[in-house]
C-alpha atoms as a PDB file:
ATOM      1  CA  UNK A   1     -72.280 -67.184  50.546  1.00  0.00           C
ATOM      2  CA  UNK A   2     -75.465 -69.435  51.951  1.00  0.00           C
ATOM      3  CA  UNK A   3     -78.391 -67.980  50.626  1.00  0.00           C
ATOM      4  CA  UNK A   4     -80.546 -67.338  53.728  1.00  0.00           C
ATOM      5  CA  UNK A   5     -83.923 -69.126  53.969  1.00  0.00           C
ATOM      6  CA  UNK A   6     -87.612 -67.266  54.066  1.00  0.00           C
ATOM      7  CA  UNK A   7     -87.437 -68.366  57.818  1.00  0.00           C
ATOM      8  CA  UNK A   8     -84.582 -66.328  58.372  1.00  0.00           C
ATOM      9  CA  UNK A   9     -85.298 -63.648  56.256  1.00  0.00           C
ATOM     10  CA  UNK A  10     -89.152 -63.208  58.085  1.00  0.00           C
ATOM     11  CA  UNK A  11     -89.674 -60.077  59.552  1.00  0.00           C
ATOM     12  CA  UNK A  12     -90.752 -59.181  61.890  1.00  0.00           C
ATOM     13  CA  UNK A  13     -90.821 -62.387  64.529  1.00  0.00           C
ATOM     14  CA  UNK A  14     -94.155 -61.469  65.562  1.00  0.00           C
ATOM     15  CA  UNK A  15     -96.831 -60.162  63.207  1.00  0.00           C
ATOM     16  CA  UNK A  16    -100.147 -58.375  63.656  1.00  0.00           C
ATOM     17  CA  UNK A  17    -102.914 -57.797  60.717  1.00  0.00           C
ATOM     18  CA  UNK A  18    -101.984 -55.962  57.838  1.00  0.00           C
ATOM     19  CA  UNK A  19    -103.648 -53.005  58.758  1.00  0.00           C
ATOM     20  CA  UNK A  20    -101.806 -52.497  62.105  1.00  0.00           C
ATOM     21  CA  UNK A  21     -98.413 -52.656  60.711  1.00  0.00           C
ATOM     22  CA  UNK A  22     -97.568 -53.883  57.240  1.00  0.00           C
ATOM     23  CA  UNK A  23     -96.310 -50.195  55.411  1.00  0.00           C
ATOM     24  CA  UNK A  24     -96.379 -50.095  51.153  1.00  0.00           C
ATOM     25  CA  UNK A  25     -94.145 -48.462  49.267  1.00  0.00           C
ATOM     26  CA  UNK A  26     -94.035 -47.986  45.169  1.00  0.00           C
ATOM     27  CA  UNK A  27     -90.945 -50.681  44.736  1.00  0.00           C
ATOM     28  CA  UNK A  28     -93.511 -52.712  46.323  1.00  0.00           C
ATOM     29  CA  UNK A  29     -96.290 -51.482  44.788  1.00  0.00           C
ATOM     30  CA  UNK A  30     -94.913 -52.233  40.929  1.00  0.00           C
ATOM     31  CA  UNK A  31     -93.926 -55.308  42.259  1.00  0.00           C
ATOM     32  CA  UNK A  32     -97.703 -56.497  43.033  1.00  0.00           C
ATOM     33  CA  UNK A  33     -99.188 -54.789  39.985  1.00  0.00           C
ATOM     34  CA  UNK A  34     -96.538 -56.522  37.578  1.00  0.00           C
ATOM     35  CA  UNK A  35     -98.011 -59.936  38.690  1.00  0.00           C
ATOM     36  CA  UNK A  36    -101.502 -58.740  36.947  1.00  0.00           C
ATOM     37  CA  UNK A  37     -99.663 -57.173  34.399  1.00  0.00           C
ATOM     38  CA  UNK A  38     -98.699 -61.085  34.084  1.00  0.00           C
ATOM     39  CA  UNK A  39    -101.794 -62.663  34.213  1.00  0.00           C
ATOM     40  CA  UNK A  40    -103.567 -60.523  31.928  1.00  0.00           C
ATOM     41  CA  UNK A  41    -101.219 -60.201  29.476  1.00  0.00           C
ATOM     42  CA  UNK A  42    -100.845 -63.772  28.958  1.00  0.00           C
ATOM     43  CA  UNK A  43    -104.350 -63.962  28.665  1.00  0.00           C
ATOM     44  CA  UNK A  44    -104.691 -61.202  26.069  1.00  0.00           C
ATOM     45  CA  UNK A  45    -101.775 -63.072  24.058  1.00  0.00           C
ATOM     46  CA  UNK A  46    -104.356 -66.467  23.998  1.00  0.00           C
ATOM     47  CA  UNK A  47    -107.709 -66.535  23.535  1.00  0.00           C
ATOM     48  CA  UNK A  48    -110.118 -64.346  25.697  1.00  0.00           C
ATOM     49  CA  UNK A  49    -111.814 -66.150  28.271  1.00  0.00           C
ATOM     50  CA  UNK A  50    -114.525 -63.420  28.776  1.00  0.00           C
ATOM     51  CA  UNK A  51    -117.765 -63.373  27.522  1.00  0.00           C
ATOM     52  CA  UNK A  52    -117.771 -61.642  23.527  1.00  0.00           C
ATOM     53  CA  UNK A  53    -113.914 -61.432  24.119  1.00  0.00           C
ATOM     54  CA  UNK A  54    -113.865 -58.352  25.989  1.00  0.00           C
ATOM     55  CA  UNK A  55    -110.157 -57.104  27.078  1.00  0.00           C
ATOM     56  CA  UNK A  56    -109.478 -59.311  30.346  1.00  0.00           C
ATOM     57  CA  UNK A  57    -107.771 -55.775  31.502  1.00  0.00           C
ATOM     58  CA  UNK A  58    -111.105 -53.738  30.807  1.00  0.00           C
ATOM     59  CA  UNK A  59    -113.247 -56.495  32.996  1.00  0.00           C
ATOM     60  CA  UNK A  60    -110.842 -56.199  35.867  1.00  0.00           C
ATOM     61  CA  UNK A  61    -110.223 -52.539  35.855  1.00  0.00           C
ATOM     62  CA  UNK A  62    -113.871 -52.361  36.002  1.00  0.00           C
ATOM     63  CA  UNK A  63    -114.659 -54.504  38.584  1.00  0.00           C
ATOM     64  CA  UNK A  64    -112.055 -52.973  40.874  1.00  0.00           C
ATOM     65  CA  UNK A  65    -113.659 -49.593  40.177  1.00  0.00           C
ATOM     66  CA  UNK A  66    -116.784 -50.873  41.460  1.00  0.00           C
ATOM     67  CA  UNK A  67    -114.665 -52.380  44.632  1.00  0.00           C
ATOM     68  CA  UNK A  68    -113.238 -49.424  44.967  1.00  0.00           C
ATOM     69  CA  UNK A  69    -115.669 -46.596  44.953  1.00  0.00           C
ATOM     70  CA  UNK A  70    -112.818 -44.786  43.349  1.00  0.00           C
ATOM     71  CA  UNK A  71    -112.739 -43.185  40.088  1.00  0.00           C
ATOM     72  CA  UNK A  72    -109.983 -43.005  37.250  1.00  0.00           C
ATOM     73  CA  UNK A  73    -108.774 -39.903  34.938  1.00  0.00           C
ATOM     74  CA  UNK A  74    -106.764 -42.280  32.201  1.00  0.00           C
ATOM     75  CA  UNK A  75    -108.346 -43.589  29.134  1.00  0.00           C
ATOM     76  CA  UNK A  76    -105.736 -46.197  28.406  1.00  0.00           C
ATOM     77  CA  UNK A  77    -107.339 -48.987  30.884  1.00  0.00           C
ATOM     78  CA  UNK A  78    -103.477 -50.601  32.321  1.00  0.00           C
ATOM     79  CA  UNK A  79    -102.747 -46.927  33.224  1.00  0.00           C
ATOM     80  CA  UNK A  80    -106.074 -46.463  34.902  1.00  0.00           C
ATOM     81  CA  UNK A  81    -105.536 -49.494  36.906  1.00  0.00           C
ATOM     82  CA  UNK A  82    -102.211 -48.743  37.466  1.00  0.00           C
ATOM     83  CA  UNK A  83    -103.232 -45.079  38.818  1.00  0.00           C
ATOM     84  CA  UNK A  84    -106.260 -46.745  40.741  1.00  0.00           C
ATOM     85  CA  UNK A  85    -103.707 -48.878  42.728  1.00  0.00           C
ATOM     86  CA  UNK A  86    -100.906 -46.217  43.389  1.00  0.00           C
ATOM     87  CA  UNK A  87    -103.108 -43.531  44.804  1.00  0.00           C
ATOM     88  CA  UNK A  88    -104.225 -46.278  47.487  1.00  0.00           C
ATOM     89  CA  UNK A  89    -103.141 -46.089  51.193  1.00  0.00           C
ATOM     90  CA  UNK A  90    -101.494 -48.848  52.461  1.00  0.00           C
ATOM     91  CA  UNK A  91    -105.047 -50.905  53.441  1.00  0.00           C
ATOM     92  CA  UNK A  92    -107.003 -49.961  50.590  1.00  0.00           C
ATOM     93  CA  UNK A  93    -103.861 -51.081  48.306  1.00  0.00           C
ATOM     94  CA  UNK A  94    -104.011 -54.648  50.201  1.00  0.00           C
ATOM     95  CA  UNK A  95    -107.727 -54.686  50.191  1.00  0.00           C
ATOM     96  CA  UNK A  96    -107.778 -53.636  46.315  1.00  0.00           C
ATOM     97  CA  UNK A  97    -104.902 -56.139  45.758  1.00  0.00           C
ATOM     98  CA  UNK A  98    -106.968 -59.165  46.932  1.00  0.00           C
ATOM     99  CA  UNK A  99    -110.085 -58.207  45.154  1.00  0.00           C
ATOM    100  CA  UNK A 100    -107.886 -58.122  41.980  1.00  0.00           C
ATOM    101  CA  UNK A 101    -106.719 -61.895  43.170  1.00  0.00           C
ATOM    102  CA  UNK A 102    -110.440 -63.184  43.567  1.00  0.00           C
ATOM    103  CA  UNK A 103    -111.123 -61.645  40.191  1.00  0.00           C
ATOM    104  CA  UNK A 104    -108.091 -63.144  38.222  1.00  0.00           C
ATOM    105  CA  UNK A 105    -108.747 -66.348  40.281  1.00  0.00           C
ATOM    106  CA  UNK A 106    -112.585 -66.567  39.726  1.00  0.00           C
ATOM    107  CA  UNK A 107    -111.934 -65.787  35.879  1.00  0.00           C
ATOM    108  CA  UNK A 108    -109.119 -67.896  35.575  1.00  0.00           C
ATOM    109  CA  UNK A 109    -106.770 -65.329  34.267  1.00  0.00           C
ATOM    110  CA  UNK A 110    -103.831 -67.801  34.619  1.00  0.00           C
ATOM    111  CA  UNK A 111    -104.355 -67.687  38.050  1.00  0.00           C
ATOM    112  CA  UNK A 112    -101.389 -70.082  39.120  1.00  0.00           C
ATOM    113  CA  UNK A 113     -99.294 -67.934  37.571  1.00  0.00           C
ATOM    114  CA  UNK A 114    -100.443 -64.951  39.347  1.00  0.00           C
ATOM    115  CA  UNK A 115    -100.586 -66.824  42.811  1.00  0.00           C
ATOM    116  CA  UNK A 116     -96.863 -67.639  42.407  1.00  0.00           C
ATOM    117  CA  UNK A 117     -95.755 -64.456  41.261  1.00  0.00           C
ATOM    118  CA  UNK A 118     -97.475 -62.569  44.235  1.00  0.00           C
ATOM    119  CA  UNK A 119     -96.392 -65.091  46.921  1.00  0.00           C
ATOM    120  CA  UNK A 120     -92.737 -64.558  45.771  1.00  0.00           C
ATOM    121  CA  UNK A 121     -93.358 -60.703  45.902  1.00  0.00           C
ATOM    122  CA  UNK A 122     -94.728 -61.094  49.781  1.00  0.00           C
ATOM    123  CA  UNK A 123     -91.983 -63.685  50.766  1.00  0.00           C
ATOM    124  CA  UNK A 124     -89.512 -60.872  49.334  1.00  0.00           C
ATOM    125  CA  UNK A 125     -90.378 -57.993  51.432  1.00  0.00           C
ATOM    126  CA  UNK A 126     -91.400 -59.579  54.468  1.00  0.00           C
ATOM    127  CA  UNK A 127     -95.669 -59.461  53.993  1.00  0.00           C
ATOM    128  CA  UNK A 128     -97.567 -61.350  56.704  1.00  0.00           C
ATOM    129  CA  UNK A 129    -100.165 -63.045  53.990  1.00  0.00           C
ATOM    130  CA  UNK A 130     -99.936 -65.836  50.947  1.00  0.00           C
ATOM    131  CA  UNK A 131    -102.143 -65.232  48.207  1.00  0.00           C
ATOM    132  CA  UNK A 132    -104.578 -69.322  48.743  1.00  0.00           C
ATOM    133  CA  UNK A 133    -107.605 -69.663  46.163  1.00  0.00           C
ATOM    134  CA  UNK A 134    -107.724 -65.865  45.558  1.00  0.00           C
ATOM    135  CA  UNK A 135    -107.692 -64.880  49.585  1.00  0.00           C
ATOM    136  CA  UNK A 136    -105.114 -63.542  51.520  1.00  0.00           C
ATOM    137  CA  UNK A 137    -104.395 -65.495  54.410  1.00  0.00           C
ATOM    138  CA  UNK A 138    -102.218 -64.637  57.440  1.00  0.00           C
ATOM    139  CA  UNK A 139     -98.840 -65.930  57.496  1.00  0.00           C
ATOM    140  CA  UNK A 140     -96.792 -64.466  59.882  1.00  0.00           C
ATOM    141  CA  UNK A 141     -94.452 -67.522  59.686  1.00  0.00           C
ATOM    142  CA  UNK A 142     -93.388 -68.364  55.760  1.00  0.00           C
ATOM    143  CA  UNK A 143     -92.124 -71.887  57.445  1.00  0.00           C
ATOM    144  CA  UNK A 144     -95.494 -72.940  58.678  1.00  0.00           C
ATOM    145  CA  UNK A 145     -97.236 -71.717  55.596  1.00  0.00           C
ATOM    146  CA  UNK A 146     -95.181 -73.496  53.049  1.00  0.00           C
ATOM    147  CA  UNK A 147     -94.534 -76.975  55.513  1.00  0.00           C
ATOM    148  CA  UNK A 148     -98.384 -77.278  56.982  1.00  0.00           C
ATOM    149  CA  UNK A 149    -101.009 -74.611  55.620  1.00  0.00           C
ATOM    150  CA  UNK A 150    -100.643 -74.494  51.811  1.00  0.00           C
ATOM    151  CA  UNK A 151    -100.256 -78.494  52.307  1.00  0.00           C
ATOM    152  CA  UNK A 152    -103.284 -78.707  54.499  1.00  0.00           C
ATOM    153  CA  UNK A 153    -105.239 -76.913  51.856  1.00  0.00           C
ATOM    154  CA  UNK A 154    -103.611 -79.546  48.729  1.00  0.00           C
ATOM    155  CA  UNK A 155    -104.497 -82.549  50.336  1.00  0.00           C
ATOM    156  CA  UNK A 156    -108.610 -81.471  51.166  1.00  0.00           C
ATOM    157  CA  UNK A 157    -108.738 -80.438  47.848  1.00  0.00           C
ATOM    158  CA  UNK A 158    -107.121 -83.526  45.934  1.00  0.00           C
ATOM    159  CA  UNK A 159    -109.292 -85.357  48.501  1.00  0.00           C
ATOM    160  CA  UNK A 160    -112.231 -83.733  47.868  1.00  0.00           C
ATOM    161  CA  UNK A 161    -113.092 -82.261  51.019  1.00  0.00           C
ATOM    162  CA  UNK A 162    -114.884 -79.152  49.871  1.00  0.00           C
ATOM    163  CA  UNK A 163    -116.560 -77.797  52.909  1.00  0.00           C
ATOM    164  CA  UNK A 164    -113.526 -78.330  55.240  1.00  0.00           C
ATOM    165  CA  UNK A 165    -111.818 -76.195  52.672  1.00  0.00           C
ATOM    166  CA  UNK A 166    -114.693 -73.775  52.926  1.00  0.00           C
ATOM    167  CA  UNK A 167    -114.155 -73.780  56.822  1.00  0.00           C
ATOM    168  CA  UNK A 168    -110.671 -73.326  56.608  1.00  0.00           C
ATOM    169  CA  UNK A 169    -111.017 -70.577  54.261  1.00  0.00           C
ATOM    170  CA  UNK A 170    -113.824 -68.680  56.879  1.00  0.00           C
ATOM    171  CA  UNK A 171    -111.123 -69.402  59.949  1.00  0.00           C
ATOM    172  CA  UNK A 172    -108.276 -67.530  58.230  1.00  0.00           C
ATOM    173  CA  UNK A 173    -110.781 -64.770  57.028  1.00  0.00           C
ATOM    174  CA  UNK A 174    -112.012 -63.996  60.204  1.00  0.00           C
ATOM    175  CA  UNK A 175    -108.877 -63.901  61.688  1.00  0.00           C
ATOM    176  CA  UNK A 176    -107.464 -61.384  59.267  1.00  0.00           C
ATOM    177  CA  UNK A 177    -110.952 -59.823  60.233  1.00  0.00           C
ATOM    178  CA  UNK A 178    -109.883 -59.769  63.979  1.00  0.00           C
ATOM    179  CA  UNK A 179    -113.095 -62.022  64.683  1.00  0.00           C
ATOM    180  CA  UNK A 180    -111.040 -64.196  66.751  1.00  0.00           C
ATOM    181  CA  UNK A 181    -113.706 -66.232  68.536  1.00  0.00           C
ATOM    182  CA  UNK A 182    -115.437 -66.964  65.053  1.00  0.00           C
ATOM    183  CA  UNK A 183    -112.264 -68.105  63.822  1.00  0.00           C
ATOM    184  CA  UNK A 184    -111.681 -70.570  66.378  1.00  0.00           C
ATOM    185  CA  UNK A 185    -114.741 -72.337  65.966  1.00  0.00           C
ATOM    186  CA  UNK A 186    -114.593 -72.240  61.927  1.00  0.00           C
ATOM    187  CA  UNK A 187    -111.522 -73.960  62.671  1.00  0.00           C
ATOM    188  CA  UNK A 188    -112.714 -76.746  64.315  1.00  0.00           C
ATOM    189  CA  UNK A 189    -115.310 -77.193  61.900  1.00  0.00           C
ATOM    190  CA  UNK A 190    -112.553 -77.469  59.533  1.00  0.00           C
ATOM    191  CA  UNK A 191    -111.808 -80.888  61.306  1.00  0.00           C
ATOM    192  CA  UNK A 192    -115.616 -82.037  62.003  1.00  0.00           C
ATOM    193  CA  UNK A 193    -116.388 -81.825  58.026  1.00  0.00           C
ATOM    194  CA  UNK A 194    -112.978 -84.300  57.137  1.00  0.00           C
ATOM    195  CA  UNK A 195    -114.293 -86.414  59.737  1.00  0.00           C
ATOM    196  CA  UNK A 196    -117.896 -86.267  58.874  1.00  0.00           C
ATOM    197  CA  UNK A 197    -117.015 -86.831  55.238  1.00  0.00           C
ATOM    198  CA  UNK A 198    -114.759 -90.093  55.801  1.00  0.00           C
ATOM    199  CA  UNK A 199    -118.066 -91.377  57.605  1.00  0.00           C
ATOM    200  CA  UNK A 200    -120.145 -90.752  54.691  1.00  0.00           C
ATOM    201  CA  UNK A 201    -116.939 -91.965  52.291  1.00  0.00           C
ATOM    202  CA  UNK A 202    -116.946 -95.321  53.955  1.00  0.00           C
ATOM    203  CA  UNK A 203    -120.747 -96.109  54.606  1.00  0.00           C
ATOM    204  CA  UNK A 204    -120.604 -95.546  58.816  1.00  0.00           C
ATOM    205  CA  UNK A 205    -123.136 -94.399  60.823  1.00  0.00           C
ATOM    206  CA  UNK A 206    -121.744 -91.058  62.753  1.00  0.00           C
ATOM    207  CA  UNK A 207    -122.074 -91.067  67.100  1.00  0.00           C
ATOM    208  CA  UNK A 208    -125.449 -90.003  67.856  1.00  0.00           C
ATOM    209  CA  UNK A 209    -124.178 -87.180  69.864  1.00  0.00           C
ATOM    210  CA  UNK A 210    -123.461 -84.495  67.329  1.00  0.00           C
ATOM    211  CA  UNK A 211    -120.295 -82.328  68.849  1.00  0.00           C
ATOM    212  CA  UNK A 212    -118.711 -85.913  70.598  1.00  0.00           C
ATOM    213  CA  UNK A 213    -115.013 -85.152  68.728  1.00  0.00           C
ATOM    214  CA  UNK A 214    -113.452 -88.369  70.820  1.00  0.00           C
ATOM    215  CA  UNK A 215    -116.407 -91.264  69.784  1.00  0.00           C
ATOM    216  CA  UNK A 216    -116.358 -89.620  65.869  1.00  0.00           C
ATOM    217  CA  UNK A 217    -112.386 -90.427  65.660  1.00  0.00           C
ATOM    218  CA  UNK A 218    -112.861 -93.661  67.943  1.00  0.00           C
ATOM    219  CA  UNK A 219    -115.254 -94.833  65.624  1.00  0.00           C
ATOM    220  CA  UNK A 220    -113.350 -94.284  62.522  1.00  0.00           C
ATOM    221  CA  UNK A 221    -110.661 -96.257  64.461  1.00  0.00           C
ATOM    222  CA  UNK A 222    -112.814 -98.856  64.978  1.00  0.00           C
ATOM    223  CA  UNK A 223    -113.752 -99.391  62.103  1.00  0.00           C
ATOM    224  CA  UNK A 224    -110.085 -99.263  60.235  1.00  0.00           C
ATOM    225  CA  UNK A 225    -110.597 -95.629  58.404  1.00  0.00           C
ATOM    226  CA  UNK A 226    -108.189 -94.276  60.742  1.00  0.00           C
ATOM    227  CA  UNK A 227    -104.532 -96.193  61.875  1.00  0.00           C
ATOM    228  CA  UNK A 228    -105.324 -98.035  65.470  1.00  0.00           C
ATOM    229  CA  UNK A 229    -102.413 -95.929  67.349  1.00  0.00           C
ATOM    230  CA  UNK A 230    -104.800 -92.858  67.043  1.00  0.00           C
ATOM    231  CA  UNK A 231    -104.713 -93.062  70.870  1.00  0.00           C
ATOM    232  CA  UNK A 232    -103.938 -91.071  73.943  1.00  0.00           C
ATOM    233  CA  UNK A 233    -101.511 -88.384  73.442  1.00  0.00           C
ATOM    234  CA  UNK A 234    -101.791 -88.417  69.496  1.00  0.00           C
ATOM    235  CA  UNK A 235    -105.678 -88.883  69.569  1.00  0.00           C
ATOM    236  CA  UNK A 236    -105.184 -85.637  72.616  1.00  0.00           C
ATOM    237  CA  UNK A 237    -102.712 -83.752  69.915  1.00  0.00           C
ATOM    238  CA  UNK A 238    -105.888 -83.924  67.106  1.00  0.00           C
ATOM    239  CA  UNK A 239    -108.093 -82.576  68.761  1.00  0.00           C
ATOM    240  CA  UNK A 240    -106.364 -79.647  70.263  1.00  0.00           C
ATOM    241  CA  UNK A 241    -108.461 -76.968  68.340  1.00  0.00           C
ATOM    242  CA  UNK A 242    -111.684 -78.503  69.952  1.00  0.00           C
ATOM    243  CA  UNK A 243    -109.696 -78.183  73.718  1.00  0.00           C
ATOM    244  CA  UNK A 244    -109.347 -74.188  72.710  1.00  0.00           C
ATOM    245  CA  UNK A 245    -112.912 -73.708  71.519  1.00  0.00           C
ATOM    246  CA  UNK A 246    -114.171 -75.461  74.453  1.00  0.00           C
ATOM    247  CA  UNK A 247    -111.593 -73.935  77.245  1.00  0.00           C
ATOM    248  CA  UNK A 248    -112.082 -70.548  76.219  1.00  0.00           C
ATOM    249  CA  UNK A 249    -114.383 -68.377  77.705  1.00  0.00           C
ATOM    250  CA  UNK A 250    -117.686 -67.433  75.174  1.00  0.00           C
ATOM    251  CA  UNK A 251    -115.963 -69.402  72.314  1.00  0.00           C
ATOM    252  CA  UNK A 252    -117.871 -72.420  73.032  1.00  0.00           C
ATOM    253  CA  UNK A 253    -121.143 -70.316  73.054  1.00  0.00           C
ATOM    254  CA  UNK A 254    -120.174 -68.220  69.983  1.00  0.00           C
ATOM    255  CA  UNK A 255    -120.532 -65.138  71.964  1.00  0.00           C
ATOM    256  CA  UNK A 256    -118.743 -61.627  70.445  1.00  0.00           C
ATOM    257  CA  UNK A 257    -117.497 -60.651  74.008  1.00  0.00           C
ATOM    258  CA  UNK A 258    -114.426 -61.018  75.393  1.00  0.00           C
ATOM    259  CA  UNK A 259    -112.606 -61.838  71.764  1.00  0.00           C
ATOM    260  CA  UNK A 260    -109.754 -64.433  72.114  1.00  0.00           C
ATOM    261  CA  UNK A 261    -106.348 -62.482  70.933  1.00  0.00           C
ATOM    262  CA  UNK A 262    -104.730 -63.206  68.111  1.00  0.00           C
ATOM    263  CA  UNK A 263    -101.939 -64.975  69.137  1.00  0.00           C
ATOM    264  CA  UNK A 264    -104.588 -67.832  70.467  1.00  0.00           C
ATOM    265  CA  UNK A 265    -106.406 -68.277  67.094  1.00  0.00           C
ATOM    266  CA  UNK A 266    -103.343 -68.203  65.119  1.00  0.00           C
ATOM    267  CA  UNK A 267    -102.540 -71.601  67.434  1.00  0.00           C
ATOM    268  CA  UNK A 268    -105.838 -72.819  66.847  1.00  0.00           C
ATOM    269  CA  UNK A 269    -105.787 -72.527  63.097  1.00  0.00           C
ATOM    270  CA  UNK A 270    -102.159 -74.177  63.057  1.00  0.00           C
ATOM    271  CA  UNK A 271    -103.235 -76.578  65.143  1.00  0.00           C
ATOM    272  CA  UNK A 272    -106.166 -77.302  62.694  1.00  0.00           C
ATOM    273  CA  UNK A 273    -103.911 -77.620  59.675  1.00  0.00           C
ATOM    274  CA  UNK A 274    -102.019 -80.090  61.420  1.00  0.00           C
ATOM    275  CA  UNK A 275    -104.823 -82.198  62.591  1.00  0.00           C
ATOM    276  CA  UNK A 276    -106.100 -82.371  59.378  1.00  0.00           C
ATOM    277  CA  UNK A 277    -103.119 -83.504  57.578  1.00  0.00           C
ATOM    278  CA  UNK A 278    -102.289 -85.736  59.896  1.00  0.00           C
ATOM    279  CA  UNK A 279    -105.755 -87.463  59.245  1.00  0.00           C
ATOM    280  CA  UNK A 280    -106.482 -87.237  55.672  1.00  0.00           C
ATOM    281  CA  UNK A 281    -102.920 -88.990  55.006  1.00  0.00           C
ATOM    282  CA  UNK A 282    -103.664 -91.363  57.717  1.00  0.00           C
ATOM    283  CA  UNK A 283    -106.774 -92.679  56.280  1.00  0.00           C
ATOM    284  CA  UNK A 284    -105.378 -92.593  52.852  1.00  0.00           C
ATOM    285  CA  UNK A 285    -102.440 -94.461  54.302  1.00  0.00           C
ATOM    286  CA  UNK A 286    -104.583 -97.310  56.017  1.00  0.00           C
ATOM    287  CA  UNK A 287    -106.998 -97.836  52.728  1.00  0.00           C
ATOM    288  CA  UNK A 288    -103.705 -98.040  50.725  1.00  0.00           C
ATOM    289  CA  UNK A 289    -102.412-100.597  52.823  1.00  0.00           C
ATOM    290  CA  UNK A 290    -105.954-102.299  53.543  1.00  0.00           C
ATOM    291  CA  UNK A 291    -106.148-102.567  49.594  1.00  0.00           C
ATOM    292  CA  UNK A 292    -102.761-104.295  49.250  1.00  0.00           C
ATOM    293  CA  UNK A 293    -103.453-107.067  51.767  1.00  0.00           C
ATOM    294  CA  UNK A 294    -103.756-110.083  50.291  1.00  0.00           C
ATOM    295  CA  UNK A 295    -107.447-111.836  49.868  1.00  0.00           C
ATOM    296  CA  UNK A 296    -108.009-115.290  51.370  1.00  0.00           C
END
């Protein structure tokens, strides 16, 4: 029999925040805590990362407490984490679950390991979020995580674009917060700080007028960072985020009233991913082949 693909498997089609819809149960439950269990323990088994080699398992319990507000009856620390997770509801479990993945990842508890294991665990049962950097994100569609988002996020990373990262990051946080106008324009911010770094990469003076999306990619064109065909419909297709920030009502203002929906935002981030990949391998494309032309 074909094994059927994470698209196929995704349910369901449509998918709302975690808090509206997403339901725990204890299979799933042990499932999540066994990829700490996994991280730590590997970590106890090397050498202790921790300041004075305190138990990696004491430091996170610990720090969760403190997330928490919650307080523990076990002495043995693994139970008492385990006990602090099960006797969650199904918000504060997801809540406590990605504090536990900024801790492992800010301490470095073999956090690729953990990241893995977790995003296995969500693509299994059908969870609308992938475990990026330590933060949940949304993914209501596995396909467009895997092909374009957790892509996106590789290249601006391996590339060096640190506070498009950053801006990506804030989009898909305050969508999962419901701040859907905020997360439009973090979004396209995303875009303006690849563009603004490949000016400052390549020694060109930005367009005078700050916000001008069309002269910042024109000039990059100009002046061979970007591919010349970055023209009419493709050039239109890039800066689709910026047409949705600018289109919809208050978003161009930053205004809290009349929130764009979900649906929209979730566009606008995709769209953002795309628009960056799409231009970081451009320009690495035309310096690659810039560098192999032959000198007179």
């Amino acid at each position: 029999m074909i094994e059927k693909t994470v698209y196929d498997r995704e349910l369901p089609a449509v998918h709302t925040p975690v808090t509206n819809i997403d339901k725990t149960d204890n299979k799933l439950k042990i499932s999540c805590f066994s990829c700490i269990e996994q991280s730590i323990y590997l970590e106890r088994n090397g050498t202790f990362s921790s300041p004075f080699n305190v138990d990696p398992m004491h430091l996170l319990l610990f720090d969760c407490i403190a997330f928490s507000g919650k307080t523990v009856n076990h002495k043995k620390e693994d139970d008492a984490l385990k006990e602090l997770f099960f006797q969650s509801n199904d918000k504060e479990f997801f809540e406590l679950l990605e504090n536990a993945a900024h801790f492992i990842y800010s301490e470095n508890y073999n956090y690729k390991k953990f990241e893995e294991c977790i995003n296995k665990v969500f693509t299994r049962n059908s969870i609308g979020f992938r475990c990026n950097q330590g933060i949940f994100l949304i993914a209501p569609e596995p396909r467009m995580y895997d092909e374009i988002i957790d892509p996106c996020f590789h290249v601006l990373r391996k590339n060096g674009f640190e506070m498009a990262d950053n801006n990506l990051h804030d989009a898909f946080t305050s969508l999962k917060e419901e701040r859907y106008n905020e997360a439009i324009i973090n979004a396209t911010r995303a875009i303006e700080s690849v563009l603004d770094k490949l000016f400052e990469d390549h020694g060109i003076d930005k367009p005078e007028k700050k916000n001008d999306i069309y002269n910042k990619i024109k000039n990059l064109v100009d002046n061979r960072v970007l591919p010349e065909y970055i023209t009419g419909l493709v050039l239109e297709s890039l800066i689709l985020p910026f047409k949705i920030r600018n289109n919809t009502a208050n978003v161009a203002h930053g205004s809290s009233l009349d929130e764009s929906n979900n649906d929209l935002a979730t566009y606008a981030i995709d769209a953002t991913c795309s628009s960056i990949l799409f231009i970081v391998r451009s320009a690495n494309n035309e310096t690659l082949e810039q560098d192999q032309q032959p000198t007179s």
